[in-house]
Protein backbone atom coordinates (compact mmCIF):
# COMPACT_ATOMS: atom_id res chain seq x y z
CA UNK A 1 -11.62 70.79 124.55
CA UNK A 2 -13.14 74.16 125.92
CA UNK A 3 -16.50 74.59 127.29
CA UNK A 4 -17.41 77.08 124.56
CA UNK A 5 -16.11 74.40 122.47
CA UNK A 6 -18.33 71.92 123.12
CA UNK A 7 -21.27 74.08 123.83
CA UNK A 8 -20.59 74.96 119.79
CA UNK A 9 -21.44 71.48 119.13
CA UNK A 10 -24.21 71.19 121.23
CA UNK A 11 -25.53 73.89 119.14
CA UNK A 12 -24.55 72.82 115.78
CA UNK A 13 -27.51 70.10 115.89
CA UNK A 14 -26.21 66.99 118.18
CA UNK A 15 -29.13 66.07 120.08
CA UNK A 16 -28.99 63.10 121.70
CA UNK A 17 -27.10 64.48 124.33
CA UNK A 18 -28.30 62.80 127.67
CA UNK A 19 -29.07 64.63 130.92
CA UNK A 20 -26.54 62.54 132.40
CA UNK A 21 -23.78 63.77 129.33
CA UNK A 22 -24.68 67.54 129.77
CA UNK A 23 -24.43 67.35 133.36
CA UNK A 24 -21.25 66.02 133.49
CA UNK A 25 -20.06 68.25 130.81
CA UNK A 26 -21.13 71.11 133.12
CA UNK A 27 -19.71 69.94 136.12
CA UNK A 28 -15.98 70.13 134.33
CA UNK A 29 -16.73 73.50 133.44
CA UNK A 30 -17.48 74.57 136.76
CA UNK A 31 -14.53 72.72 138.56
CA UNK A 32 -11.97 74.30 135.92
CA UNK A 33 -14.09 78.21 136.54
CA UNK A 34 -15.12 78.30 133.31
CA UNK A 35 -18.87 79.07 134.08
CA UNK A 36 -20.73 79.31 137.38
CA UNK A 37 -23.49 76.85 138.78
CA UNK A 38 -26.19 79.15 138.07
CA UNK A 39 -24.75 79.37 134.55
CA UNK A 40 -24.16 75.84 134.28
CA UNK A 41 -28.14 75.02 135.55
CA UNK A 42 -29.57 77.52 132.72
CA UNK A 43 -27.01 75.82 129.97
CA UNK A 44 -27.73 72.15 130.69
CA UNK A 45 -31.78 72.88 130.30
CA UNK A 46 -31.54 75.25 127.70
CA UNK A 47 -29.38 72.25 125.56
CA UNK A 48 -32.06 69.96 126.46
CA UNK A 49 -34.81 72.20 125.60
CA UNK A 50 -33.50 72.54 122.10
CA UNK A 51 -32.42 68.89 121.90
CA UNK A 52 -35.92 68.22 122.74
CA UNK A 53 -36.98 70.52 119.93
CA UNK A 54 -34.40 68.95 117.05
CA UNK A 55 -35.62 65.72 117.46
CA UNK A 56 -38.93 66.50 117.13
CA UNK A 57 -38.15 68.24 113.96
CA UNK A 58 -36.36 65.81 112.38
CA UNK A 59 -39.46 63.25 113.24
CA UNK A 60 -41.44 65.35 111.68
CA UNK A 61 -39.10 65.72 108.65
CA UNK A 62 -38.68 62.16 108.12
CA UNK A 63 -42.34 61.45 108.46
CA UNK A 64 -42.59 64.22 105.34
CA UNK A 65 -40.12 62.67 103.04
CA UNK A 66 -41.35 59.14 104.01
CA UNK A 67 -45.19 60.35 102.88
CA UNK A 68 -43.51 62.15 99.50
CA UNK A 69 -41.52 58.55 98.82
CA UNK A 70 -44.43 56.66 99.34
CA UNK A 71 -46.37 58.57 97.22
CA UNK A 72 -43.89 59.06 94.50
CA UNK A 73 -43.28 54.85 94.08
CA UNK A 74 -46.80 54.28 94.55
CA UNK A 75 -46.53 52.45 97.50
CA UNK A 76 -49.86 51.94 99.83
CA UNK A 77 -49.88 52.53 103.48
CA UNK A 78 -50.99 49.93 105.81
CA UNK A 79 -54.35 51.77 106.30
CA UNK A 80 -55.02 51.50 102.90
CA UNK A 81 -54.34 47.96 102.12
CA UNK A 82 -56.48 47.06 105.35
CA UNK A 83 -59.48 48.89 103.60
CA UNK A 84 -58.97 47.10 100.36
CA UNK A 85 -58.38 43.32 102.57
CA UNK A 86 -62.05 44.13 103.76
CA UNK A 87 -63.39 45.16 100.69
CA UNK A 88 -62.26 42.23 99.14
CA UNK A 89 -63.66 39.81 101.74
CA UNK A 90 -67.04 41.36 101.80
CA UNK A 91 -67.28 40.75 97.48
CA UNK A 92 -65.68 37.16 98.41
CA UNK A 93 -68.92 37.11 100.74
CA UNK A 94 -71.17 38.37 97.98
CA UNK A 95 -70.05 36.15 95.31
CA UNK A 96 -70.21 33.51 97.25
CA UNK A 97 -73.85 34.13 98.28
């Protein structure tokens, strides 16, 4: 596979690429002439730059649809049932009294 290949891949959205991956991905490039080293520096930390970025993103998107689902069935968040455990014990306290 090409280096412009695989760099099309890296862009397409696969970010878990490791340093250690990218770097050795590189490295064949160079030893076959396909890019330079100075090239080869500015690709690896660009792709981790944006791989840093996608997975953020999608974090963020989950987080999103997670909140909507919860919402949407109904479902209470751990906060909230907390706040009703307390409220619960403290008329438990007052009936008791």
């Amino acid at each position: 596979m090409s280096f412009f290949r695989k760099a099309m891949f890296l862009g397409l959205g696969v970010f878990s690429l490791t340093k250690e991956a990218a770097e050795k991905l590189i490295n064949e490039a160079v030893e076959k002439g396909e890019i330079s080293r100075d090239e080869a520096r500015k690709f690896i930390d660009e792709a981790l730059r944006r791989g840093e970025e996608q997975k953020e993103e999608l974090k963020t998107f989950v987080r999103q649809e997670l909140q909507k689902l919860r919402i949407e069935l109904g479902l209470v968040s751990k906060d909230e049932l907390e706040e009703l455990r307390t409220r619960l014990e403290e008329l438990e306290r007052k009936v008791q009294d």
